[in-house]
N, C-alpha and C. Protein backbone atom coordinates (compact mmCIF):
# COMPACT_ATOMS: atom_id res chain seq x y z
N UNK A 1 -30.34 -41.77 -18.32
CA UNK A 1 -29.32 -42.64 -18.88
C UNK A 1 -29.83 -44.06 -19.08
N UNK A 2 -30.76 -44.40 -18.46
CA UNK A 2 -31.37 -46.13 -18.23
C UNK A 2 -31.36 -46.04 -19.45
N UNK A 3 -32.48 -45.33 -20.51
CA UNK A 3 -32.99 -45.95 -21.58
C UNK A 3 -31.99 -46.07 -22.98
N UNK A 4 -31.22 -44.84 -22.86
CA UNK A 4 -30.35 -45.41 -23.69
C UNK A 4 -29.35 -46.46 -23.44
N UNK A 5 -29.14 -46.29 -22.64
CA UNK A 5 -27.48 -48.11 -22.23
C UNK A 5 -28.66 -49.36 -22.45
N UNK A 6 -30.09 -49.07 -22.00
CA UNK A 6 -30.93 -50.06 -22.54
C UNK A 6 -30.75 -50.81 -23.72
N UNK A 7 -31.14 -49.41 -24.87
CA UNK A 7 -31.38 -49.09 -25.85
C UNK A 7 -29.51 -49.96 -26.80
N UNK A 8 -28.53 -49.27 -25.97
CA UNK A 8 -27.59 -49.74 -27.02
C UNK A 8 -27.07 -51.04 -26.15
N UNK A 9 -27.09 -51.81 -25.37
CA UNK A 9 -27.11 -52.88 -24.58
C UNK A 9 -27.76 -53.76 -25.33
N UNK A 10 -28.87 -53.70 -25.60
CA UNK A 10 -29.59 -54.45 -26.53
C UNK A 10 -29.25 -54.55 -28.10
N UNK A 11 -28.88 -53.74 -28.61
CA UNK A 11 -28.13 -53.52 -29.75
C UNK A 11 -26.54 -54.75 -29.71
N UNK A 12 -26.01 -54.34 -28.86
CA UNK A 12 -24.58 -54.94 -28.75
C UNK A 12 -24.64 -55.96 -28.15
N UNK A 13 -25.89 -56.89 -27.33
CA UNK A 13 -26.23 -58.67 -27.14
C UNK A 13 -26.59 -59.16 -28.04
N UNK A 14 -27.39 -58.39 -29.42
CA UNK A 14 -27.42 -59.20 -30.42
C UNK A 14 -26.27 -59.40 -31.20
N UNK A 15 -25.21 -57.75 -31.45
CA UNK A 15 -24.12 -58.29 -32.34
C UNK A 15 -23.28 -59.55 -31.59
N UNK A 16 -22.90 -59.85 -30.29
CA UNK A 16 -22.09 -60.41 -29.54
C UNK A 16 -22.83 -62.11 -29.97
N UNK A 17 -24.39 -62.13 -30.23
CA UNK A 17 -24.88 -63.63 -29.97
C UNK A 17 -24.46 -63.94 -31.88
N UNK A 18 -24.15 -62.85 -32.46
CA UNK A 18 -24.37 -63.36 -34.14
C UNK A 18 -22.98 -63.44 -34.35
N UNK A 19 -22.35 -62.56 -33.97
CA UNK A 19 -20.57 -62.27 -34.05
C UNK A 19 -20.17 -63.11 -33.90
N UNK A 20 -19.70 -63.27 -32.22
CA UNK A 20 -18.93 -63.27 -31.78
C UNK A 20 -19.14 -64.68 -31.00
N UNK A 21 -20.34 -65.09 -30.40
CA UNK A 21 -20.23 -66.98 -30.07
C UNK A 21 -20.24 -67.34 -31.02
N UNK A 22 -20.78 -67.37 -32.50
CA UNK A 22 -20.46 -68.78 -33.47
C UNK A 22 -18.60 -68.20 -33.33
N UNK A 23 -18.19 -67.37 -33.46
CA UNK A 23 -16.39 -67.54 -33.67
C UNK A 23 -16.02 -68.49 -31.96
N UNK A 24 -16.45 -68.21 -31.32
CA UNK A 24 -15.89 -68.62 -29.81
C UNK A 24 -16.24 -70.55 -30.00
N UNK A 25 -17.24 -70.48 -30.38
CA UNK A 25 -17.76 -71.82 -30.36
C UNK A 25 -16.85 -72.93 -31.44
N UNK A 26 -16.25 -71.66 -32.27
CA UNK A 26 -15.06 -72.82 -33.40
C UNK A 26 -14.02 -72.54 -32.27
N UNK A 27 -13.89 -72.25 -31.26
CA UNK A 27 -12.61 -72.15 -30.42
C UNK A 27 -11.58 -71.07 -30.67
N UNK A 28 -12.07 -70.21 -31.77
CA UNK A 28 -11.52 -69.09 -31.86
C UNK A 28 -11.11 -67.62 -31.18
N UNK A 29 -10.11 -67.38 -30.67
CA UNK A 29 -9.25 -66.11 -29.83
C UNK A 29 -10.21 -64.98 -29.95
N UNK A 30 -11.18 -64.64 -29.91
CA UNK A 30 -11.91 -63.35 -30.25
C UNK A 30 -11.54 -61.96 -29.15
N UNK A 31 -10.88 -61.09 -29.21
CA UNK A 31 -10.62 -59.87 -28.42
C UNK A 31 -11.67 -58.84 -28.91
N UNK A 32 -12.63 -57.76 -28.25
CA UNK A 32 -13.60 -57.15 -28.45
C UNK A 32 -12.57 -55.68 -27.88
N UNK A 33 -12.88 -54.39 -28.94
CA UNK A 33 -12.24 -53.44 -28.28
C UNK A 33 -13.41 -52.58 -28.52
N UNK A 34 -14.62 -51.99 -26.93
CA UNK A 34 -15.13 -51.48 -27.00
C UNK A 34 -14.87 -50.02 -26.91
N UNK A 35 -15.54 -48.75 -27.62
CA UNK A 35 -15.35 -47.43 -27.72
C UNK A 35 -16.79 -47.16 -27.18
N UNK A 36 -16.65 -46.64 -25.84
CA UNK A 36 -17.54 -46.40 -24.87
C UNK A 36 -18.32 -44.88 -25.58
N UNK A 37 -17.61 -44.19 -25.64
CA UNK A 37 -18.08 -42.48 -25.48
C UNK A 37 -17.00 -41.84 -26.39
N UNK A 38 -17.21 -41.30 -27.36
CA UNK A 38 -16.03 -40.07 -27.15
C UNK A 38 -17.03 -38.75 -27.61
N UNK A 39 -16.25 -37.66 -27.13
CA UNK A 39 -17.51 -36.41 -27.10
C UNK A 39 -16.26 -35.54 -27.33
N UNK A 40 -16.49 -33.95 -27.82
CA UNK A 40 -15.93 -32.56 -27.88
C UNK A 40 -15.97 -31.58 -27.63
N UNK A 41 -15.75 -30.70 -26.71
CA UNK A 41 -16.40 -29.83 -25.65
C UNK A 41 -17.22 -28.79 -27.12
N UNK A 42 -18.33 -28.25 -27.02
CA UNK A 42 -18.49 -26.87 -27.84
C UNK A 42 -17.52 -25.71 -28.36
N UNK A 43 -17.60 -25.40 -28.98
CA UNK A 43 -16.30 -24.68 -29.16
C UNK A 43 -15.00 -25.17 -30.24
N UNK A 44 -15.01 -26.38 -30.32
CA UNK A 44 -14.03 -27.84 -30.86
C UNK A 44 -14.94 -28.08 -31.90
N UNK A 45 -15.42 -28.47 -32.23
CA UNK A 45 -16.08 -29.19 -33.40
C UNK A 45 -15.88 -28.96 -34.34
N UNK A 46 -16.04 -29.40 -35.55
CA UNK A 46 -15.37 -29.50 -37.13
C UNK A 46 -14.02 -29.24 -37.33
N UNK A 47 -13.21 -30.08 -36.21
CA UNK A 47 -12.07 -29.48 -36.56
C UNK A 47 -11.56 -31.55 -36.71
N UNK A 48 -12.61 -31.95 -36.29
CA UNK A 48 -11.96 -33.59 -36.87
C UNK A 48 -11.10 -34.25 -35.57
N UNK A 49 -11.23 -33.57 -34.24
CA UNK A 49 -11.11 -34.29 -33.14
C UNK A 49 -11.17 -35.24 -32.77
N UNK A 50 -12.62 -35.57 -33.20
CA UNK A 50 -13.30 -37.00 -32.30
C UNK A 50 -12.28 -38.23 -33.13
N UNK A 51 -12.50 -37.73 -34.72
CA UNK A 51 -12.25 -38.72 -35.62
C UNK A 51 -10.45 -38.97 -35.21
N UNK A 52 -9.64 -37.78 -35.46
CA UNK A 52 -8.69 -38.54 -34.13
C UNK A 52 -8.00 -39.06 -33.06
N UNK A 53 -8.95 -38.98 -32.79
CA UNK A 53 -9.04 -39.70 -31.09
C UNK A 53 -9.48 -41.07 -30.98
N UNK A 54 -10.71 -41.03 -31.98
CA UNK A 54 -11.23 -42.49 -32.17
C UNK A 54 -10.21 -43.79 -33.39
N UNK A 55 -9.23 -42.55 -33.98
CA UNK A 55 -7.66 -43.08 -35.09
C UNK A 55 -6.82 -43.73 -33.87
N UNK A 56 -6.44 -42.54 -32.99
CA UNK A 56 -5.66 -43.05 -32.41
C UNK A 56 -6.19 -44.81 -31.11
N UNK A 57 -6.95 -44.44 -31.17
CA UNK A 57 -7.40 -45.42 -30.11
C UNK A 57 -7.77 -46.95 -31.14
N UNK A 58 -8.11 -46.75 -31.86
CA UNK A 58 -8.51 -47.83 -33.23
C UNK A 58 -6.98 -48.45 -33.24
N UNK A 59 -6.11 -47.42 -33.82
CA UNK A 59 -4.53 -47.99 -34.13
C UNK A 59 -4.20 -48.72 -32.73
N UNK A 60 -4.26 -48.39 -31.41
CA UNK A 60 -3.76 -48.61 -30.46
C UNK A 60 -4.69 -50.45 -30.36
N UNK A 61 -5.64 -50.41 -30.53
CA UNK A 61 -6.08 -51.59 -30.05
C UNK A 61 -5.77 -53.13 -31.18
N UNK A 62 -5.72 -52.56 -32.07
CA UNK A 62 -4.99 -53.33 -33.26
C UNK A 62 -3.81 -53.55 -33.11
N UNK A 63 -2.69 -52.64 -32.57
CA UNK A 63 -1.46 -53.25 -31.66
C UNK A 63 -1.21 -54.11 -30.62
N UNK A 64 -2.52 -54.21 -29.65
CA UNK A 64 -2.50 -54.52 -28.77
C UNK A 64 -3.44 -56.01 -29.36
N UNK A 65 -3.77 -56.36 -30.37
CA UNK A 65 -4.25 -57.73 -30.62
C UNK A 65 -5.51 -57.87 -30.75
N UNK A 66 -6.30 -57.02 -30.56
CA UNK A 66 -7.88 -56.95 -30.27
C UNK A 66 -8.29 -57.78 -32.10
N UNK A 67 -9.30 -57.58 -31.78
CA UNK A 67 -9.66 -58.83 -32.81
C UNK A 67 -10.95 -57.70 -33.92
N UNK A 68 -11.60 -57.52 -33.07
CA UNK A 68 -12.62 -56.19 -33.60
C UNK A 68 -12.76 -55.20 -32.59
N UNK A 69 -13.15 -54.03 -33.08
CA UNK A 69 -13.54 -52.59 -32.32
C UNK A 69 -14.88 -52.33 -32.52
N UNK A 70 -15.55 -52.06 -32.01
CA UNK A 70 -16.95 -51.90 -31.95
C UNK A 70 -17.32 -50.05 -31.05
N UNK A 71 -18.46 -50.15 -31.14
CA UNK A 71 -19.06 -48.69 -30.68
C UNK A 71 -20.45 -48.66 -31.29
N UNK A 72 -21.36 -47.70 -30.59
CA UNK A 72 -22.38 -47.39 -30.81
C UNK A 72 -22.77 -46.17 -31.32
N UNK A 73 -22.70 -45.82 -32.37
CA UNK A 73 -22.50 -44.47 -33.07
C UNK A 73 -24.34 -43.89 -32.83
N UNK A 74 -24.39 -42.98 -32.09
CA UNK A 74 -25.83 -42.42 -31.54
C UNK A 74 -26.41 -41.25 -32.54
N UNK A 75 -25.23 -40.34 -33.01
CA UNK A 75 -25.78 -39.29 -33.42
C UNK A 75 -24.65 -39.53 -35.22
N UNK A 76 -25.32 -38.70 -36.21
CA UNK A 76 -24.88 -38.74 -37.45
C UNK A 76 -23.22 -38.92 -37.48
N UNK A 77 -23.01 -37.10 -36.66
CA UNK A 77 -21.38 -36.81 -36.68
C UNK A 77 -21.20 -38.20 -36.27
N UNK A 78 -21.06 -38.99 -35.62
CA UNK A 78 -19.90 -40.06 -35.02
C UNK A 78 -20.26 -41.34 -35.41
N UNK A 79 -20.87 -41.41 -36.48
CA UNK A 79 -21.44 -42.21 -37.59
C UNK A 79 -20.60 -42.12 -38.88
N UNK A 80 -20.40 -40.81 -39.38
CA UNK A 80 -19.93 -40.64 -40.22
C UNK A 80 -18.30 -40.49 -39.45
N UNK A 81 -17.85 -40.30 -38.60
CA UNK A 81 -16.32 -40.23 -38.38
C UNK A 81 -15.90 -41.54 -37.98
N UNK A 82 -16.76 -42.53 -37.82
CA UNK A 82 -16.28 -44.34 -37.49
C UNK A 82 -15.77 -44.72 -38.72
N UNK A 83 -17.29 -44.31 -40.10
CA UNK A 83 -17.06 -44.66 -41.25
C UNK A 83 -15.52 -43.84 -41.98
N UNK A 84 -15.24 -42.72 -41.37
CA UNK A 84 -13.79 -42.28 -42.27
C UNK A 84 -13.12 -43.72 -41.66
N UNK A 85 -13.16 -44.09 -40.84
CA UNK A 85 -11.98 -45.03 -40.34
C UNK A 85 -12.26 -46.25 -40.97
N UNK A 86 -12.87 -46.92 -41.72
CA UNK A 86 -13.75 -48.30 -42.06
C UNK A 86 -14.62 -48.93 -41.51
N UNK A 87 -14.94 -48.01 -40.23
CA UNK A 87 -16.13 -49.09 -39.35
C UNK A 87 -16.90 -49.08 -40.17
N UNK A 88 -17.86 -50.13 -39.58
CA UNK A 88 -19.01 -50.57 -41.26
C UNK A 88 -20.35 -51.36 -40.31
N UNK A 89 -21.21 -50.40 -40.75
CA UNK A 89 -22.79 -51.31 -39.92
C UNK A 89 -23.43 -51.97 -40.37
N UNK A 90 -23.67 -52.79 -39.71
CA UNK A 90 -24.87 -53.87 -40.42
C UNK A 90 -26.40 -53.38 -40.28
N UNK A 91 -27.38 -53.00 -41.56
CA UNK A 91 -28.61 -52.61 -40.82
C UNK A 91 -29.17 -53.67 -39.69
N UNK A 92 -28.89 -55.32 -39.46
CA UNK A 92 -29.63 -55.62 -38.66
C UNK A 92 -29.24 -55.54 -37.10
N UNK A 93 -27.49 -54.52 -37.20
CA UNK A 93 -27.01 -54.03 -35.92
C UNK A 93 -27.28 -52.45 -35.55
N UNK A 94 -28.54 -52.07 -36.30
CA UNK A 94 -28.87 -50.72 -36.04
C UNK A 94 -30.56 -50.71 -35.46
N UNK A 95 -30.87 -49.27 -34.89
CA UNK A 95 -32.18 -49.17 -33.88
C UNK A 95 -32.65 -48.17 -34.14
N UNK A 96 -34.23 -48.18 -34.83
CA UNK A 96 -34.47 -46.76 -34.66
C UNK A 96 -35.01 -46.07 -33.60
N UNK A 97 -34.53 -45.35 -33.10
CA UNK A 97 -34.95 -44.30 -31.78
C UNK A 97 -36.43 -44.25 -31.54
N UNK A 98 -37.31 -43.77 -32.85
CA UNK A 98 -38.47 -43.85 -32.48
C UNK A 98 -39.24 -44.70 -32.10
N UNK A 99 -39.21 -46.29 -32.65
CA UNK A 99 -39.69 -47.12 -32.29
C UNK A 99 -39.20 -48.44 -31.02
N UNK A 100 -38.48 -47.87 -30.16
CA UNK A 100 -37.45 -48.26 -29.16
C UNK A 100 -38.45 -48.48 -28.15
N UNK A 101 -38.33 -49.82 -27.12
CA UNK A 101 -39.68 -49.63 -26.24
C UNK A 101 -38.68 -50.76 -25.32
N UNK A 102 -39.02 -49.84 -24.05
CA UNK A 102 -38.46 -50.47 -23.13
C UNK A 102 -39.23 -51.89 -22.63
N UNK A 103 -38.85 -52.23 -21.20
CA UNK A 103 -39.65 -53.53 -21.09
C UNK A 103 -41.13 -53.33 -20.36
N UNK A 104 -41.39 -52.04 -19.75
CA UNK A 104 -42.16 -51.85 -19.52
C UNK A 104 -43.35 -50.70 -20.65
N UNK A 105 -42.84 -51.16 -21.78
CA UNK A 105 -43.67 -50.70 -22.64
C UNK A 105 -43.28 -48.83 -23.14
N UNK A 106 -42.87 -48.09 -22.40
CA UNK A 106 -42.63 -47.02 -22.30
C UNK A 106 -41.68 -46.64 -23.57
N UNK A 107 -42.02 -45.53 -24.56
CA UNK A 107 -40.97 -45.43 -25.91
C UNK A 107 -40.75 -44.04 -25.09
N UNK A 108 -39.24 -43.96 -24.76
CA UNK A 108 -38.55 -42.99 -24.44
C UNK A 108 -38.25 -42.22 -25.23
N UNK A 109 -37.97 -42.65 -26.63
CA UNK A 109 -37.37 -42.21 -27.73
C UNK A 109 -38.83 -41.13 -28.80
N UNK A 110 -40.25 -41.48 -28.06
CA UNK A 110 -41.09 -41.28 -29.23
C UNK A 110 -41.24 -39.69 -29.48
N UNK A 111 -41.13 -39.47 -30.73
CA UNK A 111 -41.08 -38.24 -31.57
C UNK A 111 -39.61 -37.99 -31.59
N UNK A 112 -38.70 -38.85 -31.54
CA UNK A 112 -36.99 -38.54 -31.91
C UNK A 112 -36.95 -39.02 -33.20
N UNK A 113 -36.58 -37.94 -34.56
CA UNK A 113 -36.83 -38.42 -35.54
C UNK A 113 -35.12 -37.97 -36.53
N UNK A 114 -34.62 -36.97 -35.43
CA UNK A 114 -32.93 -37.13 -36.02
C UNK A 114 -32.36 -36.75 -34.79
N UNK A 115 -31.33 -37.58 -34.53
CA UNK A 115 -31.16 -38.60 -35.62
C UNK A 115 -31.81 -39.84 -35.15
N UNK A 116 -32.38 -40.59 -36.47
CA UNK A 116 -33.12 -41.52 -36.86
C UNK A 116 -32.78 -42.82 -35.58
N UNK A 117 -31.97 -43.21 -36.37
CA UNK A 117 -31.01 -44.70 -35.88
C UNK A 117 -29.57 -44.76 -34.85
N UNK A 118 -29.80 -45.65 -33.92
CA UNK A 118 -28.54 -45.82 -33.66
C UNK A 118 -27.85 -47.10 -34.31
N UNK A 119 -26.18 -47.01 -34.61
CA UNK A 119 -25.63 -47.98 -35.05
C UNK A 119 -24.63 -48.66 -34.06
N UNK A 120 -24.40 -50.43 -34.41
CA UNK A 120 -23.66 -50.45 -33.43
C UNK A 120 -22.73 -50.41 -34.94
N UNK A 121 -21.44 -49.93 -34.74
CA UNK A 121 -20.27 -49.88 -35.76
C UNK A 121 -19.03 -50.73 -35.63
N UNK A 122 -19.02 -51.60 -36.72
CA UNK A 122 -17.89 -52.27 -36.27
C UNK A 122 -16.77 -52.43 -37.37
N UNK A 123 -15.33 -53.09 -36.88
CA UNK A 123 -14.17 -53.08 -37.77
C UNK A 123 -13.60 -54.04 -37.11
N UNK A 124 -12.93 -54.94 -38.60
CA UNK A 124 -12.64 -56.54 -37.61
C UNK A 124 -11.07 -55.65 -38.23
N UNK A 125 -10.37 -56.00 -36.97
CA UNK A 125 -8.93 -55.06 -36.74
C UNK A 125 -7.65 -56.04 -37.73
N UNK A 126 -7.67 -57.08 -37.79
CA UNK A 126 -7.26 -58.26 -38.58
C UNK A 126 -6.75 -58.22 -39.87
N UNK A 127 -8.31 -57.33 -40.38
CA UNK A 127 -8.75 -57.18 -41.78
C UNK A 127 -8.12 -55.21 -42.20
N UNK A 128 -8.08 -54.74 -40.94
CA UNK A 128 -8.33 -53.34 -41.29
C UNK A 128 -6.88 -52.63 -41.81
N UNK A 129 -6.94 -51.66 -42.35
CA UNK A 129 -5.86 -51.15 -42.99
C UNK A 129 -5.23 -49.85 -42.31
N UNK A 130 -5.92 -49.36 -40.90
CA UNK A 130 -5.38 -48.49 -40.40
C UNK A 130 -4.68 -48.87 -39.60
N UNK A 131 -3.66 -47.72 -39.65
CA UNK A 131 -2.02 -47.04 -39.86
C UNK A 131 -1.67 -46.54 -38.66
């Protein structure tokens, strides 16, 4: 587990230093609604689960005031089910797996070639149109 929370830890201190202090620094209210994990036992899949689970929890935090929703989309599927919702990545908030190197030099990731990239995914809740 180290190398990936590494891996997307590092991902999500850069969106937070580009995001989210220049807004704090104009004195602006910023609420962060992180989406830790969501997963589907075997058996479940293609039936569009994750995507509402990750609806319902999106709608819920936009009620509750959050400002943006964020997540680290690891594998394609939950890449492409952020994007049904409008999350939207920035390539310079994405990592490719293979070339990932911890601090002690070590690429955990080497010969991981799909999926490619991780993304961090985000949706400023403000702006967003889900229902």
């Amino acid at each position: 587990m180290v190398p990936i929370a590494t891996m997307l830890g590092a991902i999500e201190e850069k969106w937070i230093e580009r995001k989210i202090l220049p807004l704090l620094k104009e004195g602006k209210d910023v609420r962060v609604f992180h989406t830790a994990m969501v997963a589907v036992a075997h058996g479940y899949t293609r039936m569009k689960l994750a995507t509402r689970i990750l609806a319902a929890a999106t709608r819920l935090a936009k009620e509750k005031g959050f400002t943006f929703a964020i997540a680290e989309a690891t594998v394609y599927g939950s890449q492409l089910a952020f994007r049904s919702l409008g999350y939207q990545t920035d390539e310079e908030f994405r990592m490719a797996y293979e070339s990932f190197q911890m601090a002690d030099g070590s690429r955990p990731f080497k010969g991981c070639v799909e999926p490619s990239h991780c993304h961090l995914v985000e949706l400023n809740l403000h702006e967003s149109k889900i229902q």
